[in-house]
Protein backbone atom coordinates (compact mmCIF):
# COMPACT_ATOMS: atom_id res chain seq x y z
CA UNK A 1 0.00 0.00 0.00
CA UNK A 2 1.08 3.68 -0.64
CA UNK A 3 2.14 5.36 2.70
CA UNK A 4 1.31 8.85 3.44
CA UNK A 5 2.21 11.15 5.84
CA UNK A 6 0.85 13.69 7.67
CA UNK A 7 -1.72 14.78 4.31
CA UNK A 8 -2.62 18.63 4.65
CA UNK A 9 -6.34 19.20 5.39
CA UNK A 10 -6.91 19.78 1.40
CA UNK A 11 -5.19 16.55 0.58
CA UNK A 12 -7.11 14.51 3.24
CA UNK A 13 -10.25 14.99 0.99
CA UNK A 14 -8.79 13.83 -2.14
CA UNK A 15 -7.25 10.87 0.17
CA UNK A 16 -11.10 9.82 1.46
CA UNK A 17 -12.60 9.60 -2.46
CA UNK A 18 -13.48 5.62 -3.77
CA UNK A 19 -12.31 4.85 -6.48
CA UNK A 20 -15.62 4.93 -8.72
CA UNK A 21 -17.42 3.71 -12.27
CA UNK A 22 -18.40 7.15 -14.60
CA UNK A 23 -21.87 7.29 -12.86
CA UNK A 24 -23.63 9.01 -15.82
CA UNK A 25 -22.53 5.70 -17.84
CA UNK A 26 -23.75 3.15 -14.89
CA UNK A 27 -27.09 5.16 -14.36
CA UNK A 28 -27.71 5.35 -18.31
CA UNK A 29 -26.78 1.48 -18.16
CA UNK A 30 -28.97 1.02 -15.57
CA UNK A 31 -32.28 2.51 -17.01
CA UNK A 32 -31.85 1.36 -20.11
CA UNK A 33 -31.89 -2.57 -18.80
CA UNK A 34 -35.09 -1.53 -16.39
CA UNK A 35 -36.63 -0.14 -19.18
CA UNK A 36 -36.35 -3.37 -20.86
CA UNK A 37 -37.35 -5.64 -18.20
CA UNK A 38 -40.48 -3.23 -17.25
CA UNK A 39 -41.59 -3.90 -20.60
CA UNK A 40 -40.46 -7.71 -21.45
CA UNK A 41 -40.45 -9.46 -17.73
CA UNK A 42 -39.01 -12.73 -17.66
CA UNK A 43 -38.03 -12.46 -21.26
CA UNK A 44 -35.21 -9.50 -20.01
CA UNK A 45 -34.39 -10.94 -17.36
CA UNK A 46 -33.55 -14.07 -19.03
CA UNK A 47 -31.76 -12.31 -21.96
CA UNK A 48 -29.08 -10.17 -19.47
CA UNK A 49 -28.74 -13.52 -17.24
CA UNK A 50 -27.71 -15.21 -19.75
CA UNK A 51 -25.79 -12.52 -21.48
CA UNK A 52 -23.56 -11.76 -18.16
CA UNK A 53 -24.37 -15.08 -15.72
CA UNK A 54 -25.11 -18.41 -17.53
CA UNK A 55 -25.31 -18.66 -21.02
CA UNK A 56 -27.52 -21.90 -21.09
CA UNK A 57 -30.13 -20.78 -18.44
CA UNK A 58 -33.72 -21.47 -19.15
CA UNK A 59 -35.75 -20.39 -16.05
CA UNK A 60 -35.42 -18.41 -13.32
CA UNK A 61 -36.76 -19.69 -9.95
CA UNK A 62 -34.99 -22.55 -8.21
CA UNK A 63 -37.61 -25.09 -7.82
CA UNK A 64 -38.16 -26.72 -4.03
CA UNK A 65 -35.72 -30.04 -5.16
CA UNK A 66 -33.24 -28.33 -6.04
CA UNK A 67 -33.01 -26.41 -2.84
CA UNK A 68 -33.89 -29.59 -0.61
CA UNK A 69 -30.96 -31.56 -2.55
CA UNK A 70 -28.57 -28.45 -1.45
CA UNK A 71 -28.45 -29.69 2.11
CA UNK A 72 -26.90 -32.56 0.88
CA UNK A 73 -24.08 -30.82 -0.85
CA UNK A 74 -23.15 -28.88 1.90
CA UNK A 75 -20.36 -30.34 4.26
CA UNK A 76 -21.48 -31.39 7.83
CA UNK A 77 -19.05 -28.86 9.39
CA UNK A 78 -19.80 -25.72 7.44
CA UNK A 79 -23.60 -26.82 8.44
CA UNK A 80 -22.90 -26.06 11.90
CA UNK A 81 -20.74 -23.07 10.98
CA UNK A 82 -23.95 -21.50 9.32
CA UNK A 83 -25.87 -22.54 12.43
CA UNK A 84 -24.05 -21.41 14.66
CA UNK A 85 -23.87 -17.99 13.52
CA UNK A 86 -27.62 -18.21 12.67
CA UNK A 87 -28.14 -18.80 16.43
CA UNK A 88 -26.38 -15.75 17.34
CA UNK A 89 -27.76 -13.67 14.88
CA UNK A 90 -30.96 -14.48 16.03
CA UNK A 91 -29.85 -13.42 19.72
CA UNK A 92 -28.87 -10.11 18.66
CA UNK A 93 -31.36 -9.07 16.33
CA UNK A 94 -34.23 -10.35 18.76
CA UNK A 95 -33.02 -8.19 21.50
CA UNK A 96 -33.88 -4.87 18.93
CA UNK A 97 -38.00 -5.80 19.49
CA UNK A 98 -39.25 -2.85 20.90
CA UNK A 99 -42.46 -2.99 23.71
CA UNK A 100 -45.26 -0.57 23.00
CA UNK A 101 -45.08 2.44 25.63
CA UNK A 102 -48.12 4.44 25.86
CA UNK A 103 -47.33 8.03 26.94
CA UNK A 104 -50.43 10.40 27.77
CA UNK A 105 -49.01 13.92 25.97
CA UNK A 106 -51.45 15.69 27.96
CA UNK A 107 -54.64 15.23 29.70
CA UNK A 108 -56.85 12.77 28.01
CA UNK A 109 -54.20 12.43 24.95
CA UNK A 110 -52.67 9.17 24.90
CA UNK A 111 -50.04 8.55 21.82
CA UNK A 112 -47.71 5.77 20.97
CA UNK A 113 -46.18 3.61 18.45
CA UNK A 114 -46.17 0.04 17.08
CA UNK A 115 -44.50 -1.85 14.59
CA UNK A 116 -45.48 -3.88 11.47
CA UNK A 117 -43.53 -5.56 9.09
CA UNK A 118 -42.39 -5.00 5.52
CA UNK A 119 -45.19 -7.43 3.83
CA UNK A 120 -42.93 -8.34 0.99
CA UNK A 121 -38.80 -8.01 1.18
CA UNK A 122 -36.42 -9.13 -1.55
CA UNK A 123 -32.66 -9.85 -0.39
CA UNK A 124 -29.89 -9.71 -2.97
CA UNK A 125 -27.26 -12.14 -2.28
CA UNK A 126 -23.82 -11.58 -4.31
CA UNK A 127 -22.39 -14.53 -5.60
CA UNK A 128 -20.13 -13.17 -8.38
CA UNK A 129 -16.56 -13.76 -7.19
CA UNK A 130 -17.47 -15.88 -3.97
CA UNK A 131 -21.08 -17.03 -2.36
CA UNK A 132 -22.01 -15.48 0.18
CA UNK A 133 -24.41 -17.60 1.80
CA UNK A 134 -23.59 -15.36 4.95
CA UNK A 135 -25.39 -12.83 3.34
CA UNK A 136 -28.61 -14.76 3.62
CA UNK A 137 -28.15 -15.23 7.18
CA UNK A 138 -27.67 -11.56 7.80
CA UNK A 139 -31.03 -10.55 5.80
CA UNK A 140 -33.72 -13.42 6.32
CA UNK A 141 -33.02 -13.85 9.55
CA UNK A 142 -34.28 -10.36 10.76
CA UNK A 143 -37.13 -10.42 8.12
CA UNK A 144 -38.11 -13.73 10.02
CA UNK A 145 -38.10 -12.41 13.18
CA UNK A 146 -40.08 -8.92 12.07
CA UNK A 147 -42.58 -11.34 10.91
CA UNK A 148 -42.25 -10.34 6.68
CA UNK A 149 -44.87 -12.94 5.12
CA UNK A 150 -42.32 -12.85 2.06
CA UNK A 151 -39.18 -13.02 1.73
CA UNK A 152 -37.69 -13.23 -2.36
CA UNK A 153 -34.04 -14.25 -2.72
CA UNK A 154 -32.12 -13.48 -6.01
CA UNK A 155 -28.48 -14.56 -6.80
CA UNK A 156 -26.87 -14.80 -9.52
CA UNK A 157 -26.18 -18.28 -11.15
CA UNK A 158 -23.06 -19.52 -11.68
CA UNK A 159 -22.10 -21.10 -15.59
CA UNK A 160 -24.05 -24.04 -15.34
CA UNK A 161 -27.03 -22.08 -14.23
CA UNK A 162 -27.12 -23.35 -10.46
CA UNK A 163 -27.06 -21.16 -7.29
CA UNK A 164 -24.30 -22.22 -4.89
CA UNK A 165 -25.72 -25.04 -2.21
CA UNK A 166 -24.16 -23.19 0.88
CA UNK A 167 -26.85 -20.46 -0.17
CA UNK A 168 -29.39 -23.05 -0.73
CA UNK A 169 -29.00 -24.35 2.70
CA UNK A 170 -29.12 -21.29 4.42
CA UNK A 171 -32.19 -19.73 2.66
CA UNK A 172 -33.89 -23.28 3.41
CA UNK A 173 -32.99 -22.85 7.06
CA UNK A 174 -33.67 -19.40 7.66
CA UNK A 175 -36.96 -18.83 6.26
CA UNK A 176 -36.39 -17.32 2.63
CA UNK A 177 -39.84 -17.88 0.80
CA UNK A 178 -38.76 -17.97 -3.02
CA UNK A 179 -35.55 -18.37 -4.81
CA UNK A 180 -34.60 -16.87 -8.09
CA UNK A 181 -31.50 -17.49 -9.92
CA UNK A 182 -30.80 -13.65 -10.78
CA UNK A 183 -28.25 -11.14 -10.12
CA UNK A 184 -26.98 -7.82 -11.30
CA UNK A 185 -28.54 -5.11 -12.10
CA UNK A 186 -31.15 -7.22 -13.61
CA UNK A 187 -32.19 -9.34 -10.42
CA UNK A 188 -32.53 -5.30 -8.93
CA UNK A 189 -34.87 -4.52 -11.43
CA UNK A 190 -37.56 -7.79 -11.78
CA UNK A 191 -37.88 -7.12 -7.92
CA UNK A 192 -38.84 -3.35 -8.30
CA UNK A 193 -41.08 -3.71 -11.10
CA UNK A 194 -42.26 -7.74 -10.70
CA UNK A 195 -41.91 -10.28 -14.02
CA UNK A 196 -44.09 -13.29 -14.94
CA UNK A 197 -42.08 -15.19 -12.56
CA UNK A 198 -40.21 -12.76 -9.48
CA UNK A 199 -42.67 -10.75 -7.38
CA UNK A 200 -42.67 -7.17 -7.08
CA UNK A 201 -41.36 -6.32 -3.42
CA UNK A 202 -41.83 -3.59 -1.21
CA UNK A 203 -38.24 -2.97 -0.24
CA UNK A 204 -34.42 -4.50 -1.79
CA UNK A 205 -31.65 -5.62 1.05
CA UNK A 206 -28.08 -6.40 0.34
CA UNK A 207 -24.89 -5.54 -0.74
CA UNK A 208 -23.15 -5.71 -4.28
CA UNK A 209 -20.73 -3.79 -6.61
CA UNK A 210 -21.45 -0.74 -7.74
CA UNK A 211 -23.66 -1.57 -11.04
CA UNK A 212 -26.42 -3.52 -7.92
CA UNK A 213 -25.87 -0.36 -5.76
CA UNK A 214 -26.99 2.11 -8.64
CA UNK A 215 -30.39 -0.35 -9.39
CA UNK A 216 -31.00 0.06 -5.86
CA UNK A 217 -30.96 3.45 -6.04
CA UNK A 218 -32.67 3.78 -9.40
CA UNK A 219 -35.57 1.21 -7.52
CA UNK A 220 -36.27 4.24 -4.87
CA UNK A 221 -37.60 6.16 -8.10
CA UNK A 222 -40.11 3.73 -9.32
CA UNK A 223 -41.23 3.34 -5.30
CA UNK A 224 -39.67 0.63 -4.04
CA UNK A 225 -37.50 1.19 -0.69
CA UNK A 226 -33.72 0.34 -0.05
CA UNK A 227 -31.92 -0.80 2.83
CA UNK A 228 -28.81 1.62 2.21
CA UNK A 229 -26.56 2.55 -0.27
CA UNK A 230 -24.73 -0.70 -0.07
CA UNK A 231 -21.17 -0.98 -2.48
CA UNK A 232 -17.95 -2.21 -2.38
CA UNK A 233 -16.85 -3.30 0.86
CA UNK A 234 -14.33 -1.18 2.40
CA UNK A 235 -12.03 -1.24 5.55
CA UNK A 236 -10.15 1.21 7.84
CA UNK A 237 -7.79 0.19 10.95
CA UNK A 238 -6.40 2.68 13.25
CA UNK A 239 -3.54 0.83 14.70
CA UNK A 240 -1.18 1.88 17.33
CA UNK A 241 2.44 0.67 18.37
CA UNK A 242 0.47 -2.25 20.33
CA UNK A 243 -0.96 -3.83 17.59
CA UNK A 244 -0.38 -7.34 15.82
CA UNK A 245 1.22 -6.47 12.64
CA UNK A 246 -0.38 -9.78 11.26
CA UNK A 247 -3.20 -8.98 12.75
CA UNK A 248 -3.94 -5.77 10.69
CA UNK A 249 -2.61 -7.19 7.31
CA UNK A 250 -4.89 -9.74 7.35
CA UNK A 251 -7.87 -7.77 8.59
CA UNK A 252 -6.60 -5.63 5.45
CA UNK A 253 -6.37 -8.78 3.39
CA UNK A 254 -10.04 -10.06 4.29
CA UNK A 255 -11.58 -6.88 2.66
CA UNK A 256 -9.31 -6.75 -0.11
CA UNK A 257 -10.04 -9.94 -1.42
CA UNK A 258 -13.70 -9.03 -1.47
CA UNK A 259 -12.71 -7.66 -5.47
CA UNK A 260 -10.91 -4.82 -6.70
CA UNK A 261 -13.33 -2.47 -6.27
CA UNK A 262 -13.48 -2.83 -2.58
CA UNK A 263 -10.76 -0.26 -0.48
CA UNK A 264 -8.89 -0.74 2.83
CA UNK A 265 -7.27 2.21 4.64
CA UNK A 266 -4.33 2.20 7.33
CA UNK A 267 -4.16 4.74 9.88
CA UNK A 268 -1.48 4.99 12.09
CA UNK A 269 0.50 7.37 14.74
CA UNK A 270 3.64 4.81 13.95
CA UNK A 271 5.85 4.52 11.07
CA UNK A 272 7.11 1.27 12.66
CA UNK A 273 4.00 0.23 12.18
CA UNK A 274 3.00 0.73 8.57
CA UNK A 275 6.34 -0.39 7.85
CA UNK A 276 5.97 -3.65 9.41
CA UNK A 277 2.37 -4.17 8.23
CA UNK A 278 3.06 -3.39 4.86
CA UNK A 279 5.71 -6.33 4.98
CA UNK A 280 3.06 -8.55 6.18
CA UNK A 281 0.93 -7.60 3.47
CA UNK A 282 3.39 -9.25 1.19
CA UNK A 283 3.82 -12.02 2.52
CA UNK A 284 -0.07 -12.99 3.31
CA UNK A 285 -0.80 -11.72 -0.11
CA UNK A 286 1.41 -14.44 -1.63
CA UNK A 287 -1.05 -17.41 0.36
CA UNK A 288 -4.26 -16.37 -1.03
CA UNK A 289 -6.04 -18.23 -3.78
CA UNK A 290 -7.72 -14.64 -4.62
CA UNK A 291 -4.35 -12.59 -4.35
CA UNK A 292 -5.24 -10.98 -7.88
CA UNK A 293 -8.23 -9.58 -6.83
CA UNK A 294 -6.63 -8.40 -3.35
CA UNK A 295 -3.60 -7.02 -4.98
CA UNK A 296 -5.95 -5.09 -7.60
CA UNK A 297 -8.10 -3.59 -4.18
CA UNK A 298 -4.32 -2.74 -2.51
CA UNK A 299 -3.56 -0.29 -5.48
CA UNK A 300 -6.86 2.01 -4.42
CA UNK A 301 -5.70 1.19 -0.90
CA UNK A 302 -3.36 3.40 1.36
CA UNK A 303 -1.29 3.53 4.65
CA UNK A 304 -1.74 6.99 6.23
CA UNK A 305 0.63 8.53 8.67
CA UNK A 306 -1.10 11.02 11.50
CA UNK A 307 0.99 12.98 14.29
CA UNK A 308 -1.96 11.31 16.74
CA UNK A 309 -4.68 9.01 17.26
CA UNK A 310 -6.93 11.85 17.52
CA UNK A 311 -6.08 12.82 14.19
CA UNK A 312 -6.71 9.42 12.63
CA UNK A 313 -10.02 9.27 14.11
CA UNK A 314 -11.01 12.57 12.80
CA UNK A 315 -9.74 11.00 9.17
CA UNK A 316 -11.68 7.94 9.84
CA UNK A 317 -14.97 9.96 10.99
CA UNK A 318 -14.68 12.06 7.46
CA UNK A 319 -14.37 9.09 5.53
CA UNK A 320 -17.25 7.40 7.03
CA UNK A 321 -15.94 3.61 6.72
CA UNK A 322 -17.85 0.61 6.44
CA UNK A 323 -15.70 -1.15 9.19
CA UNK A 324 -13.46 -0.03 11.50
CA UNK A 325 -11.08 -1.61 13.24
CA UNK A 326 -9.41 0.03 16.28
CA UNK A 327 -6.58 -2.00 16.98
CA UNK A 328 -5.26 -0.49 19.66
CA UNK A 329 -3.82 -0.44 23.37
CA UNK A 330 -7.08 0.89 25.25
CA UNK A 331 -9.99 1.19 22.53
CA UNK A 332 -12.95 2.16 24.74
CA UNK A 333 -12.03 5.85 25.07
CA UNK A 334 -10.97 6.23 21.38
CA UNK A 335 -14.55 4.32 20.31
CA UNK A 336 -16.47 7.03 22.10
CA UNK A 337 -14.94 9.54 19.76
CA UNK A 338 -16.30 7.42 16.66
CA UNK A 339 -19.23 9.45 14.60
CA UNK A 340 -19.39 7.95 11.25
CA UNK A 341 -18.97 3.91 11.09
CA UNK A 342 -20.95 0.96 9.73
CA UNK A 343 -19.44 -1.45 12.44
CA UNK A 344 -17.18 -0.79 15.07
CA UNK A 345 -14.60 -3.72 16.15
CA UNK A 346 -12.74 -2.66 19.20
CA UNK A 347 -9.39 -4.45 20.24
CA UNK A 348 -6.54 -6.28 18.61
CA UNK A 349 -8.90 -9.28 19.01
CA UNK A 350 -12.06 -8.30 17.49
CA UNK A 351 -11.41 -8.80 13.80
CA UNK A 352 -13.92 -7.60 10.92
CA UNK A 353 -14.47 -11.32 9.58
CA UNK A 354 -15.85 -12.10 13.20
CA UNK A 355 -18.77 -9.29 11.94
CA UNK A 356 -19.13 -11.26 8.61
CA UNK A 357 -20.12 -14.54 9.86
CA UNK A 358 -20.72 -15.15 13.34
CA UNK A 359 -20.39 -12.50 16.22
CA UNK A 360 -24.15 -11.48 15.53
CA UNK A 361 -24.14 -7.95 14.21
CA UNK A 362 -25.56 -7.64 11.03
CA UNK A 363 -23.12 -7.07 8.00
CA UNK A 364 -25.27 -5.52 5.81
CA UNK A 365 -23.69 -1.92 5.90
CA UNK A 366 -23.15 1.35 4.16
CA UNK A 367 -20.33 2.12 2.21
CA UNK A 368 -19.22 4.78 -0.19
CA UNK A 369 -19.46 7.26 3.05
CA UNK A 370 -22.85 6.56 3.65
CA UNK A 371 -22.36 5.75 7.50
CA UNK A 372 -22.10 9.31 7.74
CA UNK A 373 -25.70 9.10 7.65
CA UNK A 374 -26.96 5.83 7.60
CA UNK A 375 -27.09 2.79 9.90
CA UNK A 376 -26.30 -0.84 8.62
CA UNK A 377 -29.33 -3.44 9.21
CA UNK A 378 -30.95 -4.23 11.65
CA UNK A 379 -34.59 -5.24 12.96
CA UNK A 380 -36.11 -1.93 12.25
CA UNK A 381 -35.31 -2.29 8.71
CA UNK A 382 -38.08 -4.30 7.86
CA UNK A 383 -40.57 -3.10 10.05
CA UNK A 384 -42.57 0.36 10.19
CA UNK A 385 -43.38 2.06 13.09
CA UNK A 386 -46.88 3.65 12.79
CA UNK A 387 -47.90 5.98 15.34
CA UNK A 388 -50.99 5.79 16.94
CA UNK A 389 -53.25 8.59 19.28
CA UNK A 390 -56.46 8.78 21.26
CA UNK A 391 -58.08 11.88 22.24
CA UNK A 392 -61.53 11.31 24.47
CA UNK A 393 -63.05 14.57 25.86
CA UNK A 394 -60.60 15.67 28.15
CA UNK A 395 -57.97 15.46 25.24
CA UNK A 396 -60.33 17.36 22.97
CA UNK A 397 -60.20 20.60 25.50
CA UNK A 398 -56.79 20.30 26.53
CA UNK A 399 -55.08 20.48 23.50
CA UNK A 400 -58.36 21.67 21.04
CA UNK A 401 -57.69 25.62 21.66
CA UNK A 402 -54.25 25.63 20.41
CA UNK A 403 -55.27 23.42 17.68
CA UNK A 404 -57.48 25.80 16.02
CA UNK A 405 -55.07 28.71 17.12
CA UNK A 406 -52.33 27.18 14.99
CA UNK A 407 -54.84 26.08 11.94
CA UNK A 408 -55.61 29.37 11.63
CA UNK A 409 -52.50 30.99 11.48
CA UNK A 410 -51.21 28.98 8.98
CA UNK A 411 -54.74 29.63 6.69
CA UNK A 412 -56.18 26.04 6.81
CA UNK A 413 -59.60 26.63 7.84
CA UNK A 414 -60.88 22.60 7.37
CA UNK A 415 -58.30 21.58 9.72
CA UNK A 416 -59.94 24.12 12.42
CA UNK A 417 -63.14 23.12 11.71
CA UNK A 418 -61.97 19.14 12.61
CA UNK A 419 -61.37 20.38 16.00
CA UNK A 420 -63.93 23.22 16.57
CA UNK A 421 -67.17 20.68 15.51
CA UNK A 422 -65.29 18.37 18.50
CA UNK A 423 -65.02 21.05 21.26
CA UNK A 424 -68.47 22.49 20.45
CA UNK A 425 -69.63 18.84 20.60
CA UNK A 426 -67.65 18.35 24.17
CA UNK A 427 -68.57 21.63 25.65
CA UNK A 428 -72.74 21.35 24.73
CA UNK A 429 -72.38 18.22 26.90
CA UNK A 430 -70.53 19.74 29.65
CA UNK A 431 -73.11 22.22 29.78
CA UNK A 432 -75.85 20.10 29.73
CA UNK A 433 -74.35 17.71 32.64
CA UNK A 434 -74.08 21.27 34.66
CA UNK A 435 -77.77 22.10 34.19
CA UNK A 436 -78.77 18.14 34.77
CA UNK A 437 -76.78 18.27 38.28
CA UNK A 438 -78.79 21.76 39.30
């Protein structure tokens, strides 16, 4: 990785950018192929799978068989891998259930708030470079617990036109409704517009490379709902003389290997430290089967040298990772400074991958500076939270006079009239109780 040090405030900008795809070209590639599958259905869809996935596929869902046969493929051990991690998944994410809390506002005004699921979710599960059957554990998992009645699956096939088993197994045991052998930017768009054959959901989960996070964008315009802008995974470690140099290469390593799209980021008060991680980084590199693709993701990648830790962590809040590591001596004060981070993994212990499979926080997260402002997934993503009131008489003339005071000002006469019919209706019967009791 490139080593910088101490970057000037204007530099530090140019130092946070992704590296990127022209987005007028992705967004004019994108509509056109939505246009098309609006219009043709299963017929598109078909046509680009084939064209990019499997060049012999002839349908599109993965009938129940097929996916009951998967279980069988799958080795005993990686079975209770995926388990495992299910179970704890399940933990976490079933701790988020919120209990309904009535709160009276004022007298006779009670108000509070319940939640319902999303009736219909589709989860989009990579499987391009590498299957990530983890992914399906992350998304269905929640949606089962929030109670969705549907939950679609697409992923991409591979060249014989078959879906990996691992994912198979995992969207057998977690719930997943309907399979689909889809991916891209087409799988994106049969789930916001609906085909012969893939349902029409109400909102898209899961990550992907930049042409799956510009469908899911483009899906918000034709009114289906997105998780998060969800990209090219990306990494940053703030690492101080304490640290395992092996440690952060290969936390740098895991992320790199995603493709070479994704980006990893070094930051570090030591130059003992980049030093010796950066000669770690060569010699991990050399073990992996996907070293091409990491080595491709290390050239967008960079070691950054800071005067501080508080000056890191001010880098790492503008950049807004995905993950961040803080692989240092005493984490808990620096992790109270973090702002803008998908997931937080505290310690020289802690690393990302335990995130990705099985420590039980969702890794469905924002990238591309996103967790400036969003949050990764979690149970509230596929439920809404409808609020609810009840006003009885006593709420009707405690809160009724300001009511029409405001209506009024702002020139919306109807609205007044909704309350004034009430308190004239409320006060006629006070005054006939009065002149009953006399």
């Amino acid at each position: 990785m490139k080593t910088i040090s101490n970057p000037s405030q204007s530099k530090i900008r140019k130092l946070a950018e992704r590296p990127m795809i022209r987005q007028q070209k992705l967004m004019k590639t994108v509509e056109k192929m939505f246009y098309n599958i609006h219009r043709k259905g299963d017929k598109a869809v078909l046509a680009y799978s084939r064209q990019f996935d499997c060049p012999v596929q002839k349908t599109l869902e993965v009938d129940r068989d097929t996916v009951e046969k998967a279980a069988s493929l799958v080795p005993e051990r990686l079975k209770q891998a995926i388990d495992l991690a299910r179970k704890n998944i399940e933990t976490f994410h079933r701790s988020q259930r919120e209990e309904i809390r009535k709160v009276e506002t004022a007298p006779g005004v009670v108000c509070w708030r319940e939640s319902r699921p999303v009736e219909r979710v589709g989860i989009y599960v990579p499987g391009g470079t590498a299957p990530l059957f983890s992914t399906v554990l992350m998304l269905a998992v929640p949606a089962r617990i929030a109670g969705c009645s549907e939950i679609v699956l697409c992923s991409p096939p591979g060249k014989a036109g078959d879906i990996h088993p691992a994912i198979l197994y995992a969207a057998a045991l977690t719930g997943v409704t309907r399979i689909f052998a889809a991916g891209g930017i087409q799988a994106v768009g049969a789930m916001t517009f609906g085909t012969e054959t893939i349902p029409k959901v109400n909102k898209i989960f899961g990550p992907g490379n930049q042409y799956v996070m510009a469908a899911k964008r483009s899906a918000q315009y034709y009114g289906v709902a997105i998780d998060m802008p969800a990209g090219p995974s990306e990494l940053v470690v703030i690492a101080d003389d304490s640290c395992h140099p092996a440690f952060v290469a290969a936390d740098l390593l895991s992320q790199a290997e995603h493709g070479p799209d994704s980006q990893v980021i070094l930051l570090s008060d030591s130059k003992k430290v980049i030093k010796a991680v950066n000669g770690e980084l060569e010699l991990q590199l050399q073990t992996l089967p996907r070293k091409e693709l990491a080595a491709q993701a290390l050239k967008n990648s960079k070691a950054i040298l800071f005067d501080s830790m508080e000056e890191c962590l001010d880098f790492s809040n503008f950049y807004a990772p995905e993950h961040l590591i803080l692989a240092v001596r005493n984490p808990a004060p620096l992790s109270r400074g973090v702002t803008a981070a998908g997931s937080v993994f505290l310690g020289h212990y802690s690393c990302e991958s335990a995130g990705d499979y099985a420590g039980g926080t969702n890794h469905t997260l924002p990238t591309g500076g996103y967790a400036a402002a969003y949050s990764g997934v979690s149970l509230d993503s596929f439920i809404k939270k409808i609020t609810f009131q009840q006003l009885d008489e006593e709420g009707v003339v405690s809160i009724g006079n300001a009511v029409e005071i405001m209506a009024e000002a702002e020139q919306l006469t109807a609205h007044r009239n909704a309350m004034s019919l009430r308190l004239a209706v409320v006060e006629n019967y006070s005054k006939k109780n009065e002149r009953d009791d006399e």
